[in-house]
PDB file of N, CA and C in Angstrom:
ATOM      1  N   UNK A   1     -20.816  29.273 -24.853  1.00  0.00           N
ATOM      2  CA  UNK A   1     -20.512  28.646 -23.597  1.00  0.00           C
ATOM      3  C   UNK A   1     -19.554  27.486 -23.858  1.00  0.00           C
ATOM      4  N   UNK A   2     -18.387  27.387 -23.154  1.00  0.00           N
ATOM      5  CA  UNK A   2     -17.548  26.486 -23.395  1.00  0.00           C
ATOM      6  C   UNK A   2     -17.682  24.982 -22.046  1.00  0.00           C
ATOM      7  N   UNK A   3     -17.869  24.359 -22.335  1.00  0.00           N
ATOM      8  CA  UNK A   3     -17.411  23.219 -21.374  1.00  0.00           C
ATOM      9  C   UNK A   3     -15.816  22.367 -20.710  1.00  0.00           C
ATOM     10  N   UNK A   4     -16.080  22.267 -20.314  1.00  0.00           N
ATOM     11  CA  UNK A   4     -14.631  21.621 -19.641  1.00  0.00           C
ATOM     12  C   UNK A   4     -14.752  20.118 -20.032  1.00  0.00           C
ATOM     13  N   UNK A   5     -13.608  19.267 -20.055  1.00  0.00           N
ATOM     14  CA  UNK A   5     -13.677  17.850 -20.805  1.00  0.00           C
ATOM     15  C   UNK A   5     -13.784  17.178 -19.406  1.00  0.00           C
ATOM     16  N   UNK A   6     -14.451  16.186 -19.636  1.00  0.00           N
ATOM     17  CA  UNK A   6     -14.820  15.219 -17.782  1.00  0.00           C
ATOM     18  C   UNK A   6     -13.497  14.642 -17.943  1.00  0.00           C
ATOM     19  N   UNK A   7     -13.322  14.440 -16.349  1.00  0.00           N
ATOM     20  CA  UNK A   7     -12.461  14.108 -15.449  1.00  0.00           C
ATOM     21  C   UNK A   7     -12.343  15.136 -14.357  1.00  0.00           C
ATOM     22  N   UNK A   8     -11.119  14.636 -13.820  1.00  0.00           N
ATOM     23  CA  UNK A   8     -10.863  15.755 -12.349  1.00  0.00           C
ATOM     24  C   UNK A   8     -10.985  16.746 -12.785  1.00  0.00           C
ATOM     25  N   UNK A   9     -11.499  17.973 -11.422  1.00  0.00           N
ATOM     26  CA  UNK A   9     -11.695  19.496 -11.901  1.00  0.00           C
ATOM     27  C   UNK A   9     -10.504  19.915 -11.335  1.00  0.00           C
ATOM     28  N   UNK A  10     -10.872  21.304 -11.334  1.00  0.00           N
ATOM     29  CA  UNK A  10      -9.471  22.255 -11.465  1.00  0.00           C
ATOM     30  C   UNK A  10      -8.571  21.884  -9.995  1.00  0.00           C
ATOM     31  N   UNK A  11      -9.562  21.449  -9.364  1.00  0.00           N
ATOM     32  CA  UNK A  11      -8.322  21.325  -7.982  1.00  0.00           C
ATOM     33  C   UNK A  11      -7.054  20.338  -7.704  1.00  0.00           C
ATOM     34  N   UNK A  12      -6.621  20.375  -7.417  1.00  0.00           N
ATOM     35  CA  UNK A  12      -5.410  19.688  -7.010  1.00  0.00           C
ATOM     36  C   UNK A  12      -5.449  17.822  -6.744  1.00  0.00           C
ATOM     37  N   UNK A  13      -4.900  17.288  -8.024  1.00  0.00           N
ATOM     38  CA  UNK A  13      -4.638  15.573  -8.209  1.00  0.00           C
ATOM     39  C   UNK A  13      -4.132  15.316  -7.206  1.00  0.00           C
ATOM     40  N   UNK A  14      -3.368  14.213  -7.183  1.00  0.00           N
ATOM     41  CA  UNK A  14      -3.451  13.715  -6.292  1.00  0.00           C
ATOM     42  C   UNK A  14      -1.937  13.467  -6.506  1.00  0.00           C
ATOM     43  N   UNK A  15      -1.011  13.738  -5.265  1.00  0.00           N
ATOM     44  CA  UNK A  15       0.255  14.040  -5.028  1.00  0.00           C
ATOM     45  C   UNK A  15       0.628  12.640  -5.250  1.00  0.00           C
ATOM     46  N   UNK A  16       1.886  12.660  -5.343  1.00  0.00           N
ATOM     47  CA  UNK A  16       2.914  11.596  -5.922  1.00  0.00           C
ATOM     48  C   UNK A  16       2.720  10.684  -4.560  1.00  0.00           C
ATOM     49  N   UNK A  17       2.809  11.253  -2.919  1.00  0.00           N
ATOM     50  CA  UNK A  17       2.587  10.279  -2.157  1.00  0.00           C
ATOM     51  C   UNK A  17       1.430  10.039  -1.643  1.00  0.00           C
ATOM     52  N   UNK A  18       0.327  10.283  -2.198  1.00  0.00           N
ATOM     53  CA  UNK A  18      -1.154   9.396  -2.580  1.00  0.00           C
ATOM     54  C   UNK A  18      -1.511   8.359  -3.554  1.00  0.00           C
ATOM     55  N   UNK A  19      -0.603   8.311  -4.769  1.00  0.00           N
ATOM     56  CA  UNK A  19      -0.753   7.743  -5.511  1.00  0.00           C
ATOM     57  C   UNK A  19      -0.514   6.145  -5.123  1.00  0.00           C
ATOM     58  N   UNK A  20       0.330   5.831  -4.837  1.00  0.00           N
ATOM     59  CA  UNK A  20       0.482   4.161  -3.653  1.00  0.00           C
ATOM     60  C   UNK A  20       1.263   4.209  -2.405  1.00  0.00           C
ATOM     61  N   UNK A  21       0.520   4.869  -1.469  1.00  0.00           N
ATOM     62  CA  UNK A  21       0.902   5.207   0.013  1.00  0.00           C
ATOM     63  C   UNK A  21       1.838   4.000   0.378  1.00  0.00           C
ATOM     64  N   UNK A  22       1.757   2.239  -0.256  1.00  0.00           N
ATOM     65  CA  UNK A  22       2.262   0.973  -0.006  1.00  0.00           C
ATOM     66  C   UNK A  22       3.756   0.983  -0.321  1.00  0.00           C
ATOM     67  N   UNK A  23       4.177   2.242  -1.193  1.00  0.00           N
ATOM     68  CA  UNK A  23       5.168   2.081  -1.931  1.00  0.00           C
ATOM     69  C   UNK A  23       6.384   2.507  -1.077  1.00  0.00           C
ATOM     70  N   UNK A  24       5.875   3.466   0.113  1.00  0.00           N
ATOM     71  CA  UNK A  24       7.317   3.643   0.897  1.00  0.00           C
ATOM     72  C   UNK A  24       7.733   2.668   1.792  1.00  0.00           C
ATOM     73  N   UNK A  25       7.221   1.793   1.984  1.00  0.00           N
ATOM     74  CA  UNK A  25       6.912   0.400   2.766  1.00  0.00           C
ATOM     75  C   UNK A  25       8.167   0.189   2.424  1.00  0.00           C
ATOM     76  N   UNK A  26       7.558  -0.518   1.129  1.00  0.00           N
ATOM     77  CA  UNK A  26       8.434  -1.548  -0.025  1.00  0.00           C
ATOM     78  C   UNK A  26       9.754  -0.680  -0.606  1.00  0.00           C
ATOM     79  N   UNK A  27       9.948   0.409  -0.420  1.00  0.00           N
ATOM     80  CA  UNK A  27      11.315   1.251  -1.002  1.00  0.00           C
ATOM     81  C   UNK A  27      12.216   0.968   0.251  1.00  0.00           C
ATOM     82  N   UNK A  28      11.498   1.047   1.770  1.00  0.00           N
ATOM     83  CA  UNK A  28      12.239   1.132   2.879  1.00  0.00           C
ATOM     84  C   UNK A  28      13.004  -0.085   3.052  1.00  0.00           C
ATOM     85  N   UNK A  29      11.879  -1.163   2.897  1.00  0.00           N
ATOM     86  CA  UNK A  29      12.488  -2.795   2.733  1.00  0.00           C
ATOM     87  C   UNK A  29      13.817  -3.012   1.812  1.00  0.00           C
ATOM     88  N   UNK A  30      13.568  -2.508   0.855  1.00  0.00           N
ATOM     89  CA  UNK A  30      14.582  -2.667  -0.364  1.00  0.00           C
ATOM     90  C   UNK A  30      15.905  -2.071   0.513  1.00  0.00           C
ATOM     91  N   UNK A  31      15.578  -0.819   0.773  1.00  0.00           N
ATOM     92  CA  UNK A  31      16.492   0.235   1.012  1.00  0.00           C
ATOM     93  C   UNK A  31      17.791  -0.666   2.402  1.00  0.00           C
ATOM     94  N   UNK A  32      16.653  -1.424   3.451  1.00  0.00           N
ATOM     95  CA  UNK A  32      17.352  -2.416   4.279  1.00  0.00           C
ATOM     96  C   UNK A  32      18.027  -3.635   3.567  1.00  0.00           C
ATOM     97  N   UNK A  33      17.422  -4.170   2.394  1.00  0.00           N
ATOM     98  CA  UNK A  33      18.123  -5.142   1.789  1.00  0.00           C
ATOM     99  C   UNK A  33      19.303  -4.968   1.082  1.00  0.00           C
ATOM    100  N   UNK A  34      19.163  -3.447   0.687  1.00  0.00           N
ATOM    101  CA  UNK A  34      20.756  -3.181   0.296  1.00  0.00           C
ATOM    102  C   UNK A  34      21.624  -3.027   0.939  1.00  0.00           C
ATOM    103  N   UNK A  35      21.367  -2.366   2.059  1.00  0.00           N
ATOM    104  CA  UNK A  35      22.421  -2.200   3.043  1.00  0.00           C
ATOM    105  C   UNK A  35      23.427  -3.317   3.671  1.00  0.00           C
ATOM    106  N   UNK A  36      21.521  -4.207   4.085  1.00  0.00           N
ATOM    107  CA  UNK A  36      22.667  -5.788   4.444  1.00  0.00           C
ATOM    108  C   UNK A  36      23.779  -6.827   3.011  1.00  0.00           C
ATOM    109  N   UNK A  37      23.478  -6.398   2.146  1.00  0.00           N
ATOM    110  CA  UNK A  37      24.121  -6.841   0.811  1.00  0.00           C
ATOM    111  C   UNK A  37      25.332  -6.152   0.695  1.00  0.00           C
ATOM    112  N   UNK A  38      25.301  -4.811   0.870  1.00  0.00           N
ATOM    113  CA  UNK A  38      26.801  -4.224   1.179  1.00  0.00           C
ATOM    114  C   UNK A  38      27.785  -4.522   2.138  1.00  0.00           C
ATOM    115  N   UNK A  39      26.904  -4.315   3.061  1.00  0.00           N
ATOM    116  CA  UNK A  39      27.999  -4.858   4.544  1.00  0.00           C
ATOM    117  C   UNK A  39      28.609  -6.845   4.070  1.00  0.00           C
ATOM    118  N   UNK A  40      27.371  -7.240   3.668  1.00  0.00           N
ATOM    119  CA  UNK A  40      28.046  -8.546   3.208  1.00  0.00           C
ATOM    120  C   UNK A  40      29.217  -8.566   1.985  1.00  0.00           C
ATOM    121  N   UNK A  41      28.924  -7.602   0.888  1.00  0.00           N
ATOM    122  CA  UNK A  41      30.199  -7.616   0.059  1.00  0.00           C
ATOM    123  C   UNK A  41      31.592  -7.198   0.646  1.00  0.00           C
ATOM    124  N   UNK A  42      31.012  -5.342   1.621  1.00  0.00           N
ATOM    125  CA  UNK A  42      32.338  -5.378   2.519  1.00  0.00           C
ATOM    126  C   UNK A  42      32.762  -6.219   3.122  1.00  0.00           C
ATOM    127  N   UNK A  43      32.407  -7.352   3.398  1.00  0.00           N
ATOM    128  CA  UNK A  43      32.687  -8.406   4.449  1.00  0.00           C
ATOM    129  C   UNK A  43      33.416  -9.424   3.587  1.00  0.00           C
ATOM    130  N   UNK A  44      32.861  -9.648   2.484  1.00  0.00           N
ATOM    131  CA  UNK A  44      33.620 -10.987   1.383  1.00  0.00           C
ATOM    132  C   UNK A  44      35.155 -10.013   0.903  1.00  0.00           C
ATOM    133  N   UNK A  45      35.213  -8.765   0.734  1.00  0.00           N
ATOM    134  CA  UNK A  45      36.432  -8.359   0.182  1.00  0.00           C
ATOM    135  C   UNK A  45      37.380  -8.362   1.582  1.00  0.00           C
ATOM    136  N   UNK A  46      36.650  -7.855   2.486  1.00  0.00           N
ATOM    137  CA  UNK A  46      37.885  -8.059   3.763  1.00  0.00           C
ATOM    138  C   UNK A  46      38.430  -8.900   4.220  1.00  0.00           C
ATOM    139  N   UNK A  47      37.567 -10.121   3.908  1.00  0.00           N
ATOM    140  CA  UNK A  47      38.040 -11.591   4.220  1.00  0.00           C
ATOM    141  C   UNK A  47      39.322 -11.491   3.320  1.00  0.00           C
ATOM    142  N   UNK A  48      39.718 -11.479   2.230  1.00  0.00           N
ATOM    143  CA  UNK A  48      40.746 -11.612   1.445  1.00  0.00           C
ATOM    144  C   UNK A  48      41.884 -10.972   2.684  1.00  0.00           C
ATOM    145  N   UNK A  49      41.991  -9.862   3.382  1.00  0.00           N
ATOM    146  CA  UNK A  49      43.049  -9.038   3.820  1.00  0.00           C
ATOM    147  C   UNK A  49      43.179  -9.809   5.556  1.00  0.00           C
ATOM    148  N   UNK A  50      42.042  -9.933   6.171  1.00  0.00           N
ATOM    149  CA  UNK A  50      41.613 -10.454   7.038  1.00  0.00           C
ATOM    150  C   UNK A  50      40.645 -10.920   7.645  1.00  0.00           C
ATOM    151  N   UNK A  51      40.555 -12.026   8.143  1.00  0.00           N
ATOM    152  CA  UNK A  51      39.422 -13.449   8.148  1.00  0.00           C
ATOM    153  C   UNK A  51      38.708 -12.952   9.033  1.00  0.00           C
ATOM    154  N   UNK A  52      39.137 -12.641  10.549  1.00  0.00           N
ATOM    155  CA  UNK A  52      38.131 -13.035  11.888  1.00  0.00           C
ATOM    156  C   UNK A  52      37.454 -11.087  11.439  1.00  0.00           C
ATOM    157  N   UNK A  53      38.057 -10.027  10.837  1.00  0.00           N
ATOM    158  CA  UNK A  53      37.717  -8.826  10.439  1.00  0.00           C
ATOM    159  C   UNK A  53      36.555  -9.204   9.463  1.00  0.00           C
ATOM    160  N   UNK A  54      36.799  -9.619   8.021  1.00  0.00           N
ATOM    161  CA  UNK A  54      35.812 -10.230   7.037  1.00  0.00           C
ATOM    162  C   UNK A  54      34.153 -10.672   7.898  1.00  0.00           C
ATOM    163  N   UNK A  55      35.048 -11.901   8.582  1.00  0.00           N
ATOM    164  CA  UNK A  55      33.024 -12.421   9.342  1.00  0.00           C
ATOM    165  C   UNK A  55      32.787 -11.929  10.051  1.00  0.00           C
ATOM    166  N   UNK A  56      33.337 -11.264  11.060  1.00  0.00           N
ATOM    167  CA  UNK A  56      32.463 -10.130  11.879  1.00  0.00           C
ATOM    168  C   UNK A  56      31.590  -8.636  11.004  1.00  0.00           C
ATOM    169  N   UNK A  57      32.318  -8.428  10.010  1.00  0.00           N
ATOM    170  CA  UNK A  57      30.785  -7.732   8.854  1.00  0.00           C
ATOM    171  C   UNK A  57      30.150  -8.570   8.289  1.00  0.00           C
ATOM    172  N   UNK A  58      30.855  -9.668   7.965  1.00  0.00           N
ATOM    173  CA  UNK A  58      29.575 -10.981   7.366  1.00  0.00           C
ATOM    174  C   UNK A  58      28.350 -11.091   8.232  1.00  0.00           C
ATOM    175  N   UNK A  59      29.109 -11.586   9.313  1.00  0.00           N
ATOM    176  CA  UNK A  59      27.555 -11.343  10.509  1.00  0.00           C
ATOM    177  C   UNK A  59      27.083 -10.254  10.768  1.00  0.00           C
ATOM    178  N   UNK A  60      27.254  -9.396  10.281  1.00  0.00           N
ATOM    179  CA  UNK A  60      26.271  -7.792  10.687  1.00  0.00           C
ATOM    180  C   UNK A  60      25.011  -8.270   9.406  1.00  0.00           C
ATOM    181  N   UNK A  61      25.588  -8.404   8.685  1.00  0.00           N
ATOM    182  CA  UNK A  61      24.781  -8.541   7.248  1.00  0.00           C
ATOM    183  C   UNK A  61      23.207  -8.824   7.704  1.00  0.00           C
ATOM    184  N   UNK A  62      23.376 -10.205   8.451  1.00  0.00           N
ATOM    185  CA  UNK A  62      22.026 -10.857   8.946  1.00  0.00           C
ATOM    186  C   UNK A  62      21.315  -9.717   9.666  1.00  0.00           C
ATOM    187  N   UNK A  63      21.770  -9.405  10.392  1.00  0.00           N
ATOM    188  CA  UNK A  63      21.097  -8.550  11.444  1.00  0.00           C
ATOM    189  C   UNK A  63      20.447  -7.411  11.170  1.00  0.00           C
ATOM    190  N   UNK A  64      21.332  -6.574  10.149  1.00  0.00           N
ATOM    191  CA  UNK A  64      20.733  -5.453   9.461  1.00  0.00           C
ATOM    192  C   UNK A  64      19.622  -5.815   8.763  1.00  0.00           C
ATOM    193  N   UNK A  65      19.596  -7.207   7.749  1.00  0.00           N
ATOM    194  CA  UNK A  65      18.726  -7.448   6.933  1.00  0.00           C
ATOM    195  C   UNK A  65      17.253  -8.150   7.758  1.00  0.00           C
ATOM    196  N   UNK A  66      17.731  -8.330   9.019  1.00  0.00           N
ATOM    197  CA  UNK A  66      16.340  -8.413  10.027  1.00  0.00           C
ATOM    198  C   UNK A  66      16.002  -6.936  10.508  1.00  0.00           C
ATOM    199  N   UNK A  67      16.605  -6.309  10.572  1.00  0.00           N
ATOM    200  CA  UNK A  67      16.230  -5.085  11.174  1.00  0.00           C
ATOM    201  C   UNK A  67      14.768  -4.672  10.521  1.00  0.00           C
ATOM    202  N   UNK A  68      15.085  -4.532   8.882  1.00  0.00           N
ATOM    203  CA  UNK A  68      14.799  -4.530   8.262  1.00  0.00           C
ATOM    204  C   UNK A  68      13.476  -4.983   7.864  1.00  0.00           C
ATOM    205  N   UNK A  69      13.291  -5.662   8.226  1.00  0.00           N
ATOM    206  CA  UNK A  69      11.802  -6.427   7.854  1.00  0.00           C
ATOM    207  C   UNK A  69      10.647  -6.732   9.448  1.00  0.00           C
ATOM    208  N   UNK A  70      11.708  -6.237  10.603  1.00  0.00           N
ATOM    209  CA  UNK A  70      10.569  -5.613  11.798  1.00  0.00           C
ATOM    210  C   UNK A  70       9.866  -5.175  11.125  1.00  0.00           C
ATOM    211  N   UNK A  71       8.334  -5.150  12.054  1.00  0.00           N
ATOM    212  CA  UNK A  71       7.176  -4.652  11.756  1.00  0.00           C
ATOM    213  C   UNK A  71       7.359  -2.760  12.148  1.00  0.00           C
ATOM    214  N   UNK A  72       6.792  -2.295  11.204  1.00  0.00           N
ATOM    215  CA  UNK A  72       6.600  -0.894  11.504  1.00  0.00           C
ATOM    216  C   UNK A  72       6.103  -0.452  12.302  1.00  0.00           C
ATOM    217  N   UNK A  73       5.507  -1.007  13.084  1.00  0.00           N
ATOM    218  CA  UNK A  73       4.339  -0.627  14.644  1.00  0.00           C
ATOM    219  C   UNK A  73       4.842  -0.997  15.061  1.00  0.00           C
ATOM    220  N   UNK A  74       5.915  -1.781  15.676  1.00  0.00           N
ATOM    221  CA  UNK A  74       6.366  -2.502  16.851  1.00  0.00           C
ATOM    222  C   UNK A  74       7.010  -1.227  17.803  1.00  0.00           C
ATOM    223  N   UNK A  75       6.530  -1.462  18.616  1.00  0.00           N
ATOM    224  CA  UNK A  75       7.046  -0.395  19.758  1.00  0.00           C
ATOM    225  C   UNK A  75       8.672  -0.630  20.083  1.00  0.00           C
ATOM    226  N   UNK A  76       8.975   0.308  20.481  1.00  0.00           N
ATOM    227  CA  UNK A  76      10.193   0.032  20.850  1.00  0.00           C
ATOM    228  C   UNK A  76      11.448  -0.280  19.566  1.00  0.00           C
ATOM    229  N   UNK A  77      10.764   0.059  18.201  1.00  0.00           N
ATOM    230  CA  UNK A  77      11.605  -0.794  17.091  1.00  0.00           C
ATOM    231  C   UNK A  77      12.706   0.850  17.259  1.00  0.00           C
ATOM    232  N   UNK A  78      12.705   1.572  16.978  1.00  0.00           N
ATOM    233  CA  UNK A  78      13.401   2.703  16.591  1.00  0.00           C
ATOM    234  C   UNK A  78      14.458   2.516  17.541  1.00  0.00           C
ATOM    235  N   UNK A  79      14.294   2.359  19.428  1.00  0.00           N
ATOM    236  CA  UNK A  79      15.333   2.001  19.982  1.00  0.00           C
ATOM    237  C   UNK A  79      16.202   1.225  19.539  1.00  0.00           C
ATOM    238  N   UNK A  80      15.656   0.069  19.362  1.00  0.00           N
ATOM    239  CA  UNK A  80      16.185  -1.472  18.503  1.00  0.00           C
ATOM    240  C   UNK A  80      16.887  -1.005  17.496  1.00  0.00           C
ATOM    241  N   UNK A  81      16.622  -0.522  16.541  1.00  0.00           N
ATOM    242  CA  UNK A  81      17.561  -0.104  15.089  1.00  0.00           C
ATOM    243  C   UNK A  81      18.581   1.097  15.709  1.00  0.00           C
ATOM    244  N   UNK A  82      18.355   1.837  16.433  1.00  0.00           N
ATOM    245  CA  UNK A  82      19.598   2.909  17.307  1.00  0.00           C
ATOM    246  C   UNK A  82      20.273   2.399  17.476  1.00  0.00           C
ATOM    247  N   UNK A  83      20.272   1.236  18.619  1.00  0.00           N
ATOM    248  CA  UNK A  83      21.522   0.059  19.590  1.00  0.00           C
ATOM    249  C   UNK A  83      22.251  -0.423  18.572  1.00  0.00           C
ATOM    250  N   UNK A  84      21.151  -0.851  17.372  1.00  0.00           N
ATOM    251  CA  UNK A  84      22.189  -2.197  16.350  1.00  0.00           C
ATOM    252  C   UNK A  84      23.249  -1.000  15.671  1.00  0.00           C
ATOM    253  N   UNK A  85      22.572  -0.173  15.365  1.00  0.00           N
ATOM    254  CA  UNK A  85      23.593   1.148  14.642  1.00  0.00           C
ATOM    255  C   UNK A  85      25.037   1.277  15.780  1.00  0.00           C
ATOM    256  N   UNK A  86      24.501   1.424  17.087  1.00  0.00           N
ATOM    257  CA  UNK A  86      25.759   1.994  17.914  1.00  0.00           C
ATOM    258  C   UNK A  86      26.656   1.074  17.254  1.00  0.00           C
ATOM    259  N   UNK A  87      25.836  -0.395  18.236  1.00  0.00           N
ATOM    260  CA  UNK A  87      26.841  -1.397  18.162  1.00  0.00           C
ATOM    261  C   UNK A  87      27.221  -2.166  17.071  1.00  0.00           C
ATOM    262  N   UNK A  88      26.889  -1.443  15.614  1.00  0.00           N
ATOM    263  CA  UNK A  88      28.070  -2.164  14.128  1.00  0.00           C
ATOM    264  C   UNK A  88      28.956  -0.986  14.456  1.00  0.00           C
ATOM    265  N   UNK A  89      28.916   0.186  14.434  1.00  0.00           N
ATOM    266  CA  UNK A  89      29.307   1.669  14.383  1.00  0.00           C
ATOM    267  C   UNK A  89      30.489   0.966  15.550  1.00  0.00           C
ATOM    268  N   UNK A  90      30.330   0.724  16.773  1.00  0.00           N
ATOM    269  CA  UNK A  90      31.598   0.308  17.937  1.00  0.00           C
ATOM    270  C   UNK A  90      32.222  -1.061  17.194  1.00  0.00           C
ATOM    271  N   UNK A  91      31.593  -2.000  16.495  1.00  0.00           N
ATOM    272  CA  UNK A  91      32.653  -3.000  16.116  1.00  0.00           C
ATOM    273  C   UNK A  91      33.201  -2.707  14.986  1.00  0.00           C
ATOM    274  N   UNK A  92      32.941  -1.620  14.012  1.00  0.00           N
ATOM    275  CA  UNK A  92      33.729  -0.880  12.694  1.00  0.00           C
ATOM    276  C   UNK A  92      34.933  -0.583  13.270  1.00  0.00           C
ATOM    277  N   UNK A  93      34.527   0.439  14.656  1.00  0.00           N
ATOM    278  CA  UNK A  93      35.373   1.370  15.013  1.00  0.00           C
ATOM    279  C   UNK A  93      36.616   0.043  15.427  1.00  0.00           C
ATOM    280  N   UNK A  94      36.174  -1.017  16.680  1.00  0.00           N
ATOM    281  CA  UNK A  94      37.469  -1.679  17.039  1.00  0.00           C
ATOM    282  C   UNK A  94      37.902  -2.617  15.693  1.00  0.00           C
ATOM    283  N   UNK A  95      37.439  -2.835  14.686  1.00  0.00           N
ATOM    284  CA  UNK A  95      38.587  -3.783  13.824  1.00  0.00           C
ATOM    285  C   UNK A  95      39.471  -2.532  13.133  1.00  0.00           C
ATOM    286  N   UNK A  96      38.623  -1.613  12.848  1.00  0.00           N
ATOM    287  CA  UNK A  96      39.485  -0.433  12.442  1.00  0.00           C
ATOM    288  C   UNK A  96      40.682   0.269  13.218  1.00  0.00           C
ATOM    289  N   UNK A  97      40.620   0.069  14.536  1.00  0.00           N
ATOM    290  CA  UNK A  97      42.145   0.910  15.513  1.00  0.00           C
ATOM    291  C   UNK A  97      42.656  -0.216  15.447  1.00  0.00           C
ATOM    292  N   UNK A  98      42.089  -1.622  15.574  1.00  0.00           N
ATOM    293  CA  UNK A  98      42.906  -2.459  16.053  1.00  0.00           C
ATOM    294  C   UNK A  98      44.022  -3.445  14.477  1.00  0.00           C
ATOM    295  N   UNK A  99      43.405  -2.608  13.935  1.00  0.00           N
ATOM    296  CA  UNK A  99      44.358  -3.313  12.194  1.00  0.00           C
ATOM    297  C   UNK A  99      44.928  -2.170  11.261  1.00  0.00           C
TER     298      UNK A  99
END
């Protein structure tokens, strides 16, 4: 008669997103903090070519990086992050036709 060595039995461990359910939280956060860090670098190199173009992505920076750290239950947040998308997406678009 052979025994099996203790620990878990034959069924199925425990999936990669059981292991710290906390962790997509904290990847999503990050994931917003980069974004606003980019739009801010795009924003410091454009300043070199053009100024009032440059701080208008400088100031997106903030906003994204609040988006960002809304609460996940807040009702209404998904609308909220849609609008801010239109409206960087419409002020990309006018410094872009207009330069």
């Amino acid at each position: 008669m052979t025994t099996s060595p203790p620990g878990p039995g034959p069924g199925p461990g425990p999936g990669p997103d059981d292991a710290d359910p906390g962790l997509a939280r904290i990847r999503t956060s990050l994931a917003w903090t980069r974004t606003a860090l980019s739009f801010a670098a795009v924003g410091a190199v454009t300043l070199k070519k053009d100024v009032i173009a440059g701080l208008l992505i400088i100031a997106v920076a903030p906003v994204i990086w609040r988006l960002g750290r809304l609460a996940h239950h807040r009702p209404g947040r998904l609308r909220l992050v849609t609008a801010t998308i239109v409206a960087v997406s419409l002020v990309a678009l006018a410094v872009a036709l207009t330069h």
